[in-house]
PDB file of N, CA and C in Angstrom:
ATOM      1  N   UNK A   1     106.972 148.150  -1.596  1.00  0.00           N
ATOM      2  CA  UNK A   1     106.004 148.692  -2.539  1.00  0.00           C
ATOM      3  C   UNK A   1     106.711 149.743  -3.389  1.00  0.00           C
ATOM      4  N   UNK A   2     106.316 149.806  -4.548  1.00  0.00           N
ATOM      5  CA  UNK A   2     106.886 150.420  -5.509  1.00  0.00           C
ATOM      6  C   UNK A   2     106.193 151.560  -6.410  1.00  0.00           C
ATOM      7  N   UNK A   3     106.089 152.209  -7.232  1.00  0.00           N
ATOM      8  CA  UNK A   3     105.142 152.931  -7.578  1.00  0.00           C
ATOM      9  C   UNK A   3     103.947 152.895  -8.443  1.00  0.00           C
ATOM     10  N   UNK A   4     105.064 151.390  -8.995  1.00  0.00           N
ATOM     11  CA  UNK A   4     104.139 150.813 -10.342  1.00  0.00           C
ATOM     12  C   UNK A   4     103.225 149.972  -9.974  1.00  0.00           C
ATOM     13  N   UNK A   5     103.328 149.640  -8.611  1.00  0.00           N
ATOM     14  CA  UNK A   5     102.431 148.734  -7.824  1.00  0.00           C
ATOM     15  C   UNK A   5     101.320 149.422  -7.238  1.00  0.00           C
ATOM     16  N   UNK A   6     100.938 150.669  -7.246  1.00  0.00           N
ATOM     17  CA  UNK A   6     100.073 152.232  -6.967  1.00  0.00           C
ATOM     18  C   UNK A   6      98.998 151.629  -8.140  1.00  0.00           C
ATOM     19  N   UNK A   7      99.390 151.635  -9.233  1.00  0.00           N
ATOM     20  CA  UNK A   7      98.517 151.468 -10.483  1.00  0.00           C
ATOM     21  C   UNK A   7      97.701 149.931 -11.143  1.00  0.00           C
ATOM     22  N   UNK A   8      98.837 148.980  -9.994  1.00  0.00           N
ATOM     23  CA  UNK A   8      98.197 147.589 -10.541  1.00  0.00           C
ATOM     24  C   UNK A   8      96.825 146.807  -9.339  1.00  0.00           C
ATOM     25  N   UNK A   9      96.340 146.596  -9.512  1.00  0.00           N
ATOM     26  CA  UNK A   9      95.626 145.603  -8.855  1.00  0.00           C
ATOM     27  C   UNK A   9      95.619 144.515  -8.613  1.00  0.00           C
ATOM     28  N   UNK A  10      95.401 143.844  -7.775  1.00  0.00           N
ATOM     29  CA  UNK A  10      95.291 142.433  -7.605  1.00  0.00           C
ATOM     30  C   UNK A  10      94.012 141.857  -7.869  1.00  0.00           C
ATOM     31  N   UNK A  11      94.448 140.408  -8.237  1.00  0.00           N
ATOM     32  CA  UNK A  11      93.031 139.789  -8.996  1.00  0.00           C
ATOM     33  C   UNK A  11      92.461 138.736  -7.574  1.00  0.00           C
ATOM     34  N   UNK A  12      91.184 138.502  -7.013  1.00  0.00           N
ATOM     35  CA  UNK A  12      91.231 137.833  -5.917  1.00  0.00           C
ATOM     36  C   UNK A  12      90.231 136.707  -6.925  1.00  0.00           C
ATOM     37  N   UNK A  13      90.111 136.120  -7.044  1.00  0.00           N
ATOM     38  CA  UNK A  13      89.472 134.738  -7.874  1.00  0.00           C
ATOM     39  C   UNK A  13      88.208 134.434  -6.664  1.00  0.00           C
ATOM     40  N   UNK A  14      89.003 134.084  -5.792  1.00  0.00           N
ATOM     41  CA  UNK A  14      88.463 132.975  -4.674  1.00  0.00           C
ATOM     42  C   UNK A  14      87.493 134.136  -3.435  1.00  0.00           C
ATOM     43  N   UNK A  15      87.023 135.332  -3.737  1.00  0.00           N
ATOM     44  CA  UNK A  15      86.868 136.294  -2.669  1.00  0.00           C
ATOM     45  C   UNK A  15      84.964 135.724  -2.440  1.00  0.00           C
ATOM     46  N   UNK A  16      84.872 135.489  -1.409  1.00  0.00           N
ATOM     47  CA  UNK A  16      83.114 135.149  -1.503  1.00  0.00           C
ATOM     48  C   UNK A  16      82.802 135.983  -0.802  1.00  0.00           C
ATOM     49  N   UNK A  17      81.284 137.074  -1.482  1.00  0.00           N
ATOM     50  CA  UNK A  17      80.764 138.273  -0.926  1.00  0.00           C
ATOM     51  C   UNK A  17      80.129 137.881   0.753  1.00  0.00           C
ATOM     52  N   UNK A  18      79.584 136.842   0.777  1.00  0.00           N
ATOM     53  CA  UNK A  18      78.852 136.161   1.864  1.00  0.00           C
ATOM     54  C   UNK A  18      79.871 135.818   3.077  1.00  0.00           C
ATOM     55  N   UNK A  19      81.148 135.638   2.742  1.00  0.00           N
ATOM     56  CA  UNK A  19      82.276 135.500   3.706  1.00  0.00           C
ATOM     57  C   UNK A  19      83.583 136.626   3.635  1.00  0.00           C
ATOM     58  N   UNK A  20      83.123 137.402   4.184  1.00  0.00           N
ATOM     59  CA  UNK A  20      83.807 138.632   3.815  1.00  0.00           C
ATOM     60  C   UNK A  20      85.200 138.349   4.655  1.00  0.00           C
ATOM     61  N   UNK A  21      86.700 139.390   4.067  1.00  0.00           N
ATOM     62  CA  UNK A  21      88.050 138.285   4.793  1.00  0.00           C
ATOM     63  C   UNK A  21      88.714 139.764   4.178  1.00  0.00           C
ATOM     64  N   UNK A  22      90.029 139.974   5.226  1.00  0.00           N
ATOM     65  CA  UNK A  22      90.890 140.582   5.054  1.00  0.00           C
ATOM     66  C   UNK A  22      91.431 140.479   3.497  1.00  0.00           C
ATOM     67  N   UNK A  23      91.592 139.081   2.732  1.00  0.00           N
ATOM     68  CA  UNK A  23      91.903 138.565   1.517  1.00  0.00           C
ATOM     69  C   UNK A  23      91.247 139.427  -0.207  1.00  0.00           C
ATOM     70  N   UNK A  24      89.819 140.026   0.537  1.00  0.00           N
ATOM     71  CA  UNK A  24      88.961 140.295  -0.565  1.00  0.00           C
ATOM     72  C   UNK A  24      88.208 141.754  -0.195  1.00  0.00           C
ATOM     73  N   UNK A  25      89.647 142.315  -0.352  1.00  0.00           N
ATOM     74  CA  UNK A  25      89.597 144.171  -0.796  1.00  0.00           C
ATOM     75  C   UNK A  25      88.092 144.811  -0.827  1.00  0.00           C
ATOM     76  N   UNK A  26      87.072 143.878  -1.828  1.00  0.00           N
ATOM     77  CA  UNK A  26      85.855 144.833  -2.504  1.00  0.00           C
ATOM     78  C   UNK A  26      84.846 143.488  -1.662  1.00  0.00           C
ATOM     79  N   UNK A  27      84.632 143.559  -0.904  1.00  0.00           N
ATOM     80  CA  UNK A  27      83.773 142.568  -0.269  1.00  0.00           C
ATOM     81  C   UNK A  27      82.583 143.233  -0.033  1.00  0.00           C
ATOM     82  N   UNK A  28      81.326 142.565  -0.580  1.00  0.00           N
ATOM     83  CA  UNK A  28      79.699 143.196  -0.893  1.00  0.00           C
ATOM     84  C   UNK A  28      79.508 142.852   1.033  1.00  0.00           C
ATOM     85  N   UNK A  29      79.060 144.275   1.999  1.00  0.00           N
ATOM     86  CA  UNK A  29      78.581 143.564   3.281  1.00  0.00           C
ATOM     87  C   UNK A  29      77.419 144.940   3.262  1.00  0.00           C
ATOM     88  N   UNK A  30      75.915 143.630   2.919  1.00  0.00           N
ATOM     89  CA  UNK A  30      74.653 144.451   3.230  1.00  0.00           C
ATOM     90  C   UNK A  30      74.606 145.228   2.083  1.00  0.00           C
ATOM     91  N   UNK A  31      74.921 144.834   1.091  1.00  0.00           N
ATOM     92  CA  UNK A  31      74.733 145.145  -0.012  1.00  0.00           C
ATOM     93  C   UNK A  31      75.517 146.450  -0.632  1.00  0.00           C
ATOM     94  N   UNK A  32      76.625 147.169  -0.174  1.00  0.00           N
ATOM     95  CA  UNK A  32      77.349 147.727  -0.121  1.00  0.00           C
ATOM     96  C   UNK A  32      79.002 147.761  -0.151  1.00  0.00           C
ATOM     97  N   UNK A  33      79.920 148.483  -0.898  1.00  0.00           N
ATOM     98  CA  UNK A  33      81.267 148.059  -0.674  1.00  0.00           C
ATOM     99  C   UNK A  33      81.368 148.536   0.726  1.00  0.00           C
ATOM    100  N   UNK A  34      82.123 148.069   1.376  1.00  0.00           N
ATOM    101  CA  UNK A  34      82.980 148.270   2.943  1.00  0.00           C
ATOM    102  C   UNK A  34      83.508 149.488   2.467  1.00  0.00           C
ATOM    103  N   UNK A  35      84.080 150.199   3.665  1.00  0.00           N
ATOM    104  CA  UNK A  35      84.712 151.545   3.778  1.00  0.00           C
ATOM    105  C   UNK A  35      85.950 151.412   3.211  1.00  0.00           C
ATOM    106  N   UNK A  36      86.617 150.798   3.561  1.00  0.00           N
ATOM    107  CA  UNK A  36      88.640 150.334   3.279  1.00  0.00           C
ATOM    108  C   UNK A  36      88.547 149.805   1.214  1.00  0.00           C
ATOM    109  N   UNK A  37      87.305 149.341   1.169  1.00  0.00           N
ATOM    110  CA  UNK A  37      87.875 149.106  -0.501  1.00  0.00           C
ATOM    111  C   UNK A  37      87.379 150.345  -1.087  1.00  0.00           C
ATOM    112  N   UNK A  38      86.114 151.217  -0.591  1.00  0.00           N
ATOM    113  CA  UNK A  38      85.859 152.163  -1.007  1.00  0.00           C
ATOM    114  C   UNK A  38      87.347 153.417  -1.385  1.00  0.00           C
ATOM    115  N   UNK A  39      87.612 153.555  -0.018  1.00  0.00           N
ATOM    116  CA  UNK A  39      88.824 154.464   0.667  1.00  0.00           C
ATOM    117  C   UNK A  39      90.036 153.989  -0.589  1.00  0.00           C
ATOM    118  N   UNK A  40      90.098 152.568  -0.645  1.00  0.00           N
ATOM    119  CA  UNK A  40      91.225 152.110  -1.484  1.00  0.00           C
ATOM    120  C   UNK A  40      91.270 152.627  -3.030  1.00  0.00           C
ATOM    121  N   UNK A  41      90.097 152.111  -3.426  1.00  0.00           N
ATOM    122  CA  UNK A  41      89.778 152.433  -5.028  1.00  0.00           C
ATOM    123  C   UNK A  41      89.707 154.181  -4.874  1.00  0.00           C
ATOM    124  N   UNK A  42      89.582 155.032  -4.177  1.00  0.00           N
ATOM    125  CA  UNK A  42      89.625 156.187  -4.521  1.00  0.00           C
ATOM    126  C   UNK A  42      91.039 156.858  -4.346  1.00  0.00           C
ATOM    127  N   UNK A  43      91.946 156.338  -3.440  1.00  0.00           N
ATOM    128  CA  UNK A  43      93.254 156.378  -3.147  1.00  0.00           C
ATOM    129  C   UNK A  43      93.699 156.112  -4.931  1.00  0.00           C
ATOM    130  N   UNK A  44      93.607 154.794  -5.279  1.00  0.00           N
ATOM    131  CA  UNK A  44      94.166 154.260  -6.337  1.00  0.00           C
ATOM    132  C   UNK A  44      93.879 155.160  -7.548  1.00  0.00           C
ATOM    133  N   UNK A  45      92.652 155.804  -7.710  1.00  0.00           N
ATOM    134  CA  UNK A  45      92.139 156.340  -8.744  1.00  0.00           C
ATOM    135  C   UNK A  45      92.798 157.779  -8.845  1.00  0.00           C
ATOM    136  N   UNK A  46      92.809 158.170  -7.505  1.00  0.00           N
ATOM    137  CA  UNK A  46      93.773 159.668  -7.629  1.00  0.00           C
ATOM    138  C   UNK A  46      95.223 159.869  -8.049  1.00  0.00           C
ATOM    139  N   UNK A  47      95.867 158.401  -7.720  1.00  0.00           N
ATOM    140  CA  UNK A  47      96.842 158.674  -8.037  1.00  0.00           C
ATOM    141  C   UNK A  47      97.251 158.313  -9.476  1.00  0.00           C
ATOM    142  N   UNK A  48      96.476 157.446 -10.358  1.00  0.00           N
ATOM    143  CA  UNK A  48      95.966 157.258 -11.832  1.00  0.00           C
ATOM    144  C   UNK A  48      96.043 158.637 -12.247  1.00  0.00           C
ATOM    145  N   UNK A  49      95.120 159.383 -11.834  1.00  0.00           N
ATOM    146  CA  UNK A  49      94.597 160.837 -12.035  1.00  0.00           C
ATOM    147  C   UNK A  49      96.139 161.612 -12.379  1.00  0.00           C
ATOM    148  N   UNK A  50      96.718 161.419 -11.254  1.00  0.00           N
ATOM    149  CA  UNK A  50      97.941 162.055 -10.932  1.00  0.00           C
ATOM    150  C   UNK A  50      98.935 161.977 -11.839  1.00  0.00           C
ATOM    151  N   UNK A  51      99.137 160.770 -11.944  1.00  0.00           N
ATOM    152  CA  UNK A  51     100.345 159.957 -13.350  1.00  0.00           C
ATOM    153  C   UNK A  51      99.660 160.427 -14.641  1.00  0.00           C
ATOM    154  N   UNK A  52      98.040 160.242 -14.954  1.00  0.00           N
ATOM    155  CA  UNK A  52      97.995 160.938 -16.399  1.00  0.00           C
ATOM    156  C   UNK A  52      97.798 162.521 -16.012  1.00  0.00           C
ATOM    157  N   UNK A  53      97.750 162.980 -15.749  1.00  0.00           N
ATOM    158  CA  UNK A  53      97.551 164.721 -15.523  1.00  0.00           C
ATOM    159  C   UNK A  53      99.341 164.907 -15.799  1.00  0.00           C
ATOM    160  N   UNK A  54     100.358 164.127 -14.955  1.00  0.00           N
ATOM    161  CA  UNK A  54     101.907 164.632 -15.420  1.00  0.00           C
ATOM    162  C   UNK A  54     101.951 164.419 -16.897  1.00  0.00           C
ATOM    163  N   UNK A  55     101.869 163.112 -17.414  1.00  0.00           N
ATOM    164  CA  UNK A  55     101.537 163.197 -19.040  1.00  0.00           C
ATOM    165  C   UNK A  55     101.171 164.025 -19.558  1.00  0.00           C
ATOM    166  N   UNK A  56     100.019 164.184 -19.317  1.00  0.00           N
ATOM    167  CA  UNK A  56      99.420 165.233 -20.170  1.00  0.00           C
ATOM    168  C   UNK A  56      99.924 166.770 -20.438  1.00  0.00           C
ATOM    169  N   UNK A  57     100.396 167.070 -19.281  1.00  0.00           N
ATOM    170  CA  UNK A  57     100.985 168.146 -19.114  1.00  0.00           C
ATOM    171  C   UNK A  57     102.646 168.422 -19.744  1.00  0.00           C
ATOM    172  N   UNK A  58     103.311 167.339 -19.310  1.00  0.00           N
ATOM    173  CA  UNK A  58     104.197 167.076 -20.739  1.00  0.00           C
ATOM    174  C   UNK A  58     104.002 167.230 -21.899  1.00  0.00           C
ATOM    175  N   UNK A  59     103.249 166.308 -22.555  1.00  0.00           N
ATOM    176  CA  UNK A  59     102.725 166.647 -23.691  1.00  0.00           C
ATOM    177  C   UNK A  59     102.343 167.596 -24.551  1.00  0.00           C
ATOM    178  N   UNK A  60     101.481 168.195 -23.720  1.00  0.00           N
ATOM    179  CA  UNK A  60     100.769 169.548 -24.159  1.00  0.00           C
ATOM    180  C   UNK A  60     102.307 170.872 -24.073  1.00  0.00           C
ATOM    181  N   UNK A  61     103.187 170.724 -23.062  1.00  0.00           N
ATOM    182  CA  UNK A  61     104.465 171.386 -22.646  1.00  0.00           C
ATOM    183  C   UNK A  61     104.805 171.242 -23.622  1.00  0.00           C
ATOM    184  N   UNK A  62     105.290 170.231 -24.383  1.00  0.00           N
ATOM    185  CA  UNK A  62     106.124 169.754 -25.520  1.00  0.00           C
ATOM    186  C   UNK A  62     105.478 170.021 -26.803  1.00  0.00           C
ATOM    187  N   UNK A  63     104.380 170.151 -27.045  1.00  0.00           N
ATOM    188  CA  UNK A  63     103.853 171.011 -27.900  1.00  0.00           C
ATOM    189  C   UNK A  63     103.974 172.521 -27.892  1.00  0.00           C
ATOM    190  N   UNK A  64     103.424 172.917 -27.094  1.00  0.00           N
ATOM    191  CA  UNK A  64     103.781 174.404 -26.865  1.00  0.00           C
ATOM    192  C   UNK A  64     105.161 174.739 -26.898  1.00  0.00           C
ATOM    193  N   UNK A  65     106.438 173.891 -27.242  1.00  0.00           N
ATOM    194  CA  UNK A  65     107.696 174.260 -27.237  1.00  0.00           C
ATOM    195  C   UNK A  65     107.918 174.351 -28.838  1.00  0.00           C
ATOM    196  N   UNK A  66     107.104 173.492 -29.353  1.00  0.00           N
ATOM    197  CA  UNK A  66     107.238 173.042 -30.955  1.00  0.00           C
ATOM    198  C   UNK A  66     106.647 174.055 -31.410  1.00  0.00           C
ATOM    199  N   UNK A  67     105.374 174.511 -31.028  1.00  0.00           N
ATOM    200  CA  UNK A  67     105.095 175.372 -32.207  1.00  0.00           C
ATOM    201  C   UNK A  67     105.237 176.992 -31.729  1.00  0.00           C
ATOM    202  N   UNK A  68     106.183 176.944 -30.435  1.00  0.00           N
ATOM    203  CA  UNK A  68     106.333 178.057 -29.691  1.00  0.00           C
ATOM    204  C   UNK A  68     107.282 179.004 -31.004  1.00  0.00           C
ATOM    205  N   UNK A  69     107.981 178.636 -32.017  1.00  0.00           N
ATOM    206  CA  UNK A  69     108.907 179.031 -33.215  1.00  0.00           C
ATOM    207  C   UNK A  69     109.693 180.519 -32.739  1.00  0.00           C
ATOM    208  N   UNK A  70     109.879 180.350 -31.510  1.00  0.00           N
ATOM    209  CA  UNK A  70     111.056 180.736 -31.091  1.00  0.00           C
ATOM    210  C   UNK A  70     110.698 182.130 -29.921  1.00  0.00           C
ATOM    211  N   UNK A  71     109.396 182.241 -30.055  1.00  0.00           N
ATOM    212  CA  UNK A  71     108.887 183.231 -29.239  1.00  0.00           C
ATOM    213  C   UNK A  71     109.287 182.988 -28.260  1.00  0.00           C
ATOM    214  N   UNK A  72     109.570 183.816 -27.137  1.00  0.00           N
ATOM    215  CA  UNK A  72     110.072 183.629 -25.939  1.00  0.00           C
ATOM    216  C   UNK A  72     109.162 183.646 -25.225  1.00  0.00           C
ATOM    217  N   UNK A  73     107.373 184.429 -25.261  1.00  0.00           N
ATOM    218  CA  UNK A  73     106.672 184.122 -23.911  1.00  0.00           C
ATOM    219  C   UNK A  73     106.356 182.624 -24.378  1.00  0.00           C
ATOM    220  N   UNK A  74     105.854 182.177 -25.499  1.00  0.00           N
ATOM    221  CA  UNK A  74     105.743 180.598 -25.537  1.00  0.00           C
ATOM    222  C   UNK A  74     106.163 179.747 -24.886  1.00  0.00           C
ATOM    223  N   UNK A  75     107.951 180.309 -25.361  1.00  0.00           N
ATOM    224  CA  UNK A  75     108.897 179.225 -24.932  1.00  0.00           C
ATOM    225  C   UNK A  75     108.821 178.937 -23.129  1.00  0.00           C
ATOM    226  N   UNK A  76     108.455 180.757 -22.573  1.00  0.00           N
ATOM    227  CA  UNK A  76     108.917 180.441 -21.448  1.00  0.00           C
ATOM    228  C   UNK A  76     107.233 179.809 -20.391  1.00  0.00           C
ATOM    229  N   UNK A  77     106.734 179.761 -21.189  1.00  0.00           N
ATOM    230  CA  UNK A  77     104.841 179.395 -20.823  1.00  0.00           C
ATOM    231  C   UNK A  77     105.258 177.831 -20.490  1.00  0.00           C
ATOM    232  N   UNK A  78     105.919 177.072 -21.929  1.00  0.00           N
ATOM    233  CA  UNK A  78     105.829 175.936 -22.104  1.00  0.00           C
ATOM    234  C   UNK A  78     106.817 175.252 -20.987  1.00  0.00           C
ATOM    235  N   UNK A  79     108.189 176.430 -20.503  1.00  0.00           N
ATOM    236  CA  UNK A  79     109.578 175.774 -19.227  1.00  0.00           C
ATOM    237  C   UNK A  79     108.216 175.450 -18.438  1.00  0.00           C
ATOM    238  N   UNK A  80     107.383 176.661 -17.963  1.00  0.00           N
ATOM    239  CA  UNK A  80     106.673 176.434 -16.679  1.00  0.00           C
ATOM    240  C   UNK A  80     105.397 175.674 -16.585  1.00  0.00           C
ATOM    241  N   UNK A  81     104.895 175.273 -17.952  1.00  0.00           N
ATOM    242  CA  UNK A  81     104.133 174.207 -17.757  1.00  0.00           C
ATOM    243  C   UNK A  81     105.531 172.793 -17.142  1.00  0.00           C
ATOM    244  N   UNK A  82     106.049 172.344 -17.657  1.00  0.00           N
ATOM    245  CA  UNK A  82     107.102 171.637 -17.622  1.00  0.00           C
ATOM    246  C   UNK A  82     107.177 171.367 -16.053  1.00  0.00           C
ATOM    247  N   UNK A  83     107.570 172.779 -15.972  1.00  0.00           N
ATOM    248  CA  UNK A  83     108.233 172.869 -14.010  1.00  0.00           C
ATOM    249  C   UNK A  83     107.207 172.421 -13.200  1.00  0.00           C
ATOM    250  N   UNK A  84     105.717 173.025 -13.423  1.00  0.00           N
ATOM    251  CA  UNK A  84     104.588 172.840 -12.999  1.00  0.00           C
ATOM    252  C   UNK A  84     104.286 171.073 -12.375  1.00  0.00           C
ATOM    253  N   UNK A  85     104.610 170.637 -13.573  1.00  0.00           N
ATOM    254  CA  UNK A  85     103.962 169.068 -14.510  1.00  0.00           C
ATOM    255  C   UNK A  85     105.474 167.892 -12.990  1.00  0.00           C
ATOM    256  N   UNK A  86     106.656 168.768 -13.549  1.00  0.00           N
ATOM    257  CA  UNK A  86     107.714 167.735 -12.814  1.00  0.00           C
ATOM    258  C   UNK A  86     107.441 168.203 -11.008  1.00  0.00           C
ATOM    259  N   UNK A  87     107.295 169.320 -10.730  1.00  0.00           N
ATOM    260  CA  UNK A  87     106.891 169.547  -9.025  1.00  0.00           C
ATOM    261  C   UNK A  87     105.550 168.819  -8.596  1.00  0.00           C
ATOM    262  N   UNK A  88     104.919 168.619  -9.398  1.00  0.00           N
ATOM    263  CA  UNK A  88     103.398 168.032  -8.922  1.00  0.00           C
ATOM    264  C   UNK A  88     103.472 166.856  -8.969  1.00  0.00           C
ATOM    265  N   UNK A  89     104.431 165.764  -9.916  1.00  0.00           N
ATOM    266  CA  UNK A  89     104.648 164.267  -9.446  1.00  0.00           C
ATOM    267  C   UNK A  89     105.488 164.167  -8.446  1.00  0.00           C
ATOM    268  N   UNK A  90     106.642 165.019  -8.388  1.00  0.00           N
ATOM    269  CA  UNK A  90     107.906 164.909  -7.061  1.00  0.00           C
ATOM    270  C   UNK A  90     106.531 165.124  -6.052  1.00  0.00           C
ATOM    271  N   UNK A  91     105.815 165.999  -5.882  1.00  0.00           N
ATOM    272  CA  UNK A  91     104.868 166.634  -4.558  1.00  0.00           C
ATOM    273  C   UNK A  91     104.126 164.844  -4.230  1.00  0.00           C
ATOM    274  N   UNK A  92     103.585 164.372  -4.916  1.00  0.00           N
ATOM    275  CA  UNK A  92     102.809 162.903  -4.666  1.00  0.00           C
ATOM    276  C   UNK A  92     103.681 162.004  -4.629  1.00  0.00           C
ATOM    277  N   UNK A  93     104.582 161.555  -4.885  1.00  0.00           N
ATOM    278  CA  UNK A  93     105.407 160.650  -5.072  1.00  0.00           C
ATOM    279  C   UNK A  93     106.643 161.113  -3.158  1.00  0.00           C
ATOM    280  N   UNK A  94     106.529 162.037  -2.995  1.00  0.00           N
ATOM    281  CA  UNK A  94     106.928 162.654  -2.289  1.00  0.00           C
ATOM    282  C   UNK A  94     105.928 162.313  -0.476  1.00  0.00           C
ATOM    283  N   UNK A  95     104.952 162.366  -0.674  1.00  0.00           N
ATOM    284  CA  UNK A  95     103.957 162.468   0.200  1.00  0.00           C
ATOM    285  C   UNK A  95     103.943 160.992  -0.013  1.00  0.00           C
ATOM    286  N   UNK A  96     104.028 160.219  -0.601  1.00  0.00           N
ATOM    287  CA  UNK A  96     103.949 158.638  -0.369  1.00  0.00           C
ATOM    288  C   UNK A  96     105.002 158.213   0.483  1.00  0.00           C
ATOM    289  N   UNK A  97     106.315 158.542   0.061  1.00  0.00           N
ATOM    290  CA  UNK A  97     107.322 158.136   0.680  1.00  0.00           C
ATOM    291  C   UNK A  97     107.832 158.974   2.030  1.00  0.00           C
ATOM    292  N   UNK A  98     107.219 160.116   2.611  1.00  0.00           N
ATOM    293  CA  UNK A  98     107.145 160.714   3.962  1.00  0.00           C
ATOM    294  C   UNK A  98     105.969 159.575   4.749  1.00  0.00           C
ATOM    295  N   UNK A  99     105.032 159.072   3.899  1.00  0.00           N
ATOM    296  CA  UNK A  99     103.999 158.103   4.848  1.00  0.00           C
ATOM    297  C   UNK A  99     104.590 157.000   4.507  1.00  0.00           C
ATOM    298  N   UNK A 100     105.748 156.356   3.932  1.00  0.00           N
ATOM    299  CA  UNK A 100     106.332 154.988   4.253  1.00  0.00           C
ATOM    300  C   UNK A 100     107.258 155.273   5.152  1.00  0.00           C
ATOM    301  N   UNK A 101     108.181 156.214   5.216  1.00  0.00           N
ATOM    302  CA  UNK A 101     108.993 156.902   6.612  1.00  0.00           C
ATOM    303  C   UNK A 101     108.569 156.640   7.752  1.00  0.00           C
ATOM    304  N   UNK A 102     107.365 157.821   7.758  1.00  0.00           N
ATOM    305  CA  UNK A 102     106.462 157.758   9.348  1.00  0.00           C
ATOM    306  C   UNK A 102     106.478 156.661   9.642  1.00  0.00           C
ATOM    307  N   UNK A 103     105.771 155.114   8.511  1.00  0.00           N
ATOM    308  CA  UNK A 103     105.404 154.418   8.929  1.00  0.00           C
ATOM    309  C   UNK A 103     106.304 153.343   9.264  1.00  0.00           C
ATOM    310  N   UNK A 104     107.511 153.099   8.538  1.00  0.00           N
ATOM    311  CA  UNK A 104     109.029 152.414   8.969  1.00  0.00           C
ATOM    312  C   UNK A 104     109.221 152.617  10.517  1.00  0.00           C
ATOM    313  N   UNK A 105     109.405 153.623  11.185  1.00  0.00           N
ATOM    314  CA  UNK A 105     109.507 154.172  12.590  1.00  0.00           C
ATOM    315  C   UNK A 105     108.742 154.325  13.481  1.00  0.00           C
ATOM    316  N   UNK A 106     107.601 153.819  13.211  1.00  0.00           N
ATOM    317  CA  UNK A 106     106.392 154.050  14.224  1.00  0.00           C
ATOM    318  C   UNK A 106     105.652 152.530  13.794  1.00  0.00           C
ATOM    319  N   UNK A 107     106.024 151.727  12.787  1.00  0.00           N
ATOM    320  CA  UNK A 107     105.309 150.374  12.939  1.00  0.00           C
ATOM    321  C   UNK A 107     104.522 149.936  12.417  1.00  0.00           C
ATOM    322  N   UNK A 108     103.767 151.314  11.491  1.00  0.00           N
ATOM    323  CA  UNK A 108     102.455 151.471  11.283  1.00  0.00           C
ATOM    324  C   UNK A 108     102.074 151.947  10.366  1.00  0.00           C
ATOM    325  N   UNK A 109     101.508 150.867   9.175  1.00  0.00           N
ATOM    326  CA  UNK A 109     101.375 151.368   7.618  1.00  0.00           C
ATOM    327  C   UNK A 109     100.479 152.412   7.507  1.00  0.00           C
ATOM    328  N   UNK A 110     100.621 153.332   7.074  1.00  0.00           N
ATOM    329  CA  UNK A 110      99.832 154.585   6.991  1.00  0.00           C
ATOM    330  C   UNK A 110      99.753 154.217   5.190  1.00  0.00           C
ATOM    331  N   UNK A 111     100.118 153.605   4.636  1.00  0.00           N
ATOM    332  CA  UNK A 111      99.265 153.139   3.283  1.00  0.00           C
ATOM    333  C   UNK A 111      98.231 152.587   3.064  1.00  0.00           C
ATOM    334  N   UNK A 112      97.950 151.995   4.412  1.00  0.00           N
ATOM    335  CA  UNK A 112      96.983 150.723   4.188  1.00  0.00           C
ATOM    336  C   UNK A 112      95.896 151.540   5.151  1.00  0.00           C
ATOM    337  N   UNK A 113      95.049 151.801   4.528  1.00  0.00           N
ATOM    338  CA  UNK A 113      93.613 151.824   5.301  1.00  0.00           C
ATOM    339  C   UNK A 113      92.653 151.076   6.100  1.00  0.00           C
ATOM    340  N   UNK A 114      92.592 151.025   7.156  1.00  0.00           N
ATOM    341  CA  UNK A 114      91.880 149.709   7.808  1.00  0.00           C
ATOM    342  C   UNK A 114      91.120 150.479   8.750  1.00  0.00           C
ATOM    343  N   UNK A 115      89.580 150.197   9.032  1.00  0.00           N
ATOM    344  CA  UNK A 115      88.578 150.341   9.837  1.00  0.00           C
ATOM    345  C   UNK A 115      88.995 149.624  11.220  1.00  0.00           C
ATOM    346  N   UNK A 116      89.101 150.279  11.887  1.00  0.00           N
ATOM    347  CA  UNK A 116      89.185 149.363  13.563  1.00  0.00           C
ATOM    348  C   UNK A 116      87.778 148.920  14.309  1.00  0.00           C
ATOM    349  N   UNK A 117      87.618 148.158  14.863  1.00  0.00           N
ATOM    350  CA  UNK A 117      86.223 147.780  15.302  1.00  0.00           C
ATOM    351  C   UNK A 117      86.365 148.164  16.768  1.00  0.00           C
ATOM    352  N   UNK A 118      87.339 148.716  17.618  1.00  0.00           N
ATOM    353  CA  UNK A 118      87.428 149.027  19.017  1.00  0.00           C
ATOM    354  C   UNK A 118      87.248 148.123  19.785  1.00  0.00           C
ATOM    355  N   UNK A 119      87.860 147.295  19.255  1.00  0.00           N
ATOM    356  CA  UNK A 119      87.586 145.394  20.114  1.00  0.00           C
ATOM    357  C   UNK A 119      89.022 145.000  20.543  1.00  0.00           C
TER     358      UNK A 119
END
């Protein structure tokens, strides 16, 4: 898994709400999403969140450098938006790959969310 794979989805064509299956992520049971696609789509959405919030913060950084015209608290506002913007994707991107670690050595995808039934 990769990072760009964080942001894509899979398309399930064939998923029937009435036969609910490991296969079909968002499966309607009792008229409700299940816990694990719930858990999933909010996983997925934060880290969306995450990737445009570093953008943005670039952006806005890189503005504040442009029209900073040489002032130094500007300039130095705009390094630490910057620093801010690059520690907060290393921090998530970071915490993904300590839970593919754990989970390499112990067996056990700590990416994947799954409800146990105690059976």
């Amino acid at each position: 898994m990769n990072i760009i794979s964080l942001f894509i989805q899979n398309a399930y064509a064939a998923c029937d709400p009435k036969n609910p299956s490991a296969d079909c992520p968002a499966t309607l049971i009792g008229g409700t999403y299940n816990v694990e696609s719930v858990f999933g789509y909010v996983v997925t959405a934060i880290a969306g969140a995450a990737a445009l919030a570093f953008f943005v913060m670039i952006v806005i950084a890189g503005l504040k450098l442009v029209f900073a015209q040489g002032d130094s608290k500007k300039v130095s506002s705009a390094s630490g938006t910057i620093t801010w913007a690059f520690l907060g994707i290393i921090f998530v991107v970071l915490a993904w790959l300590i839970l593919n670690l754990i989970g390499t050595f112990t067996g056990h995808d700590f990416t994947v969310f799954k409800v146990g039934t105690g059976r």
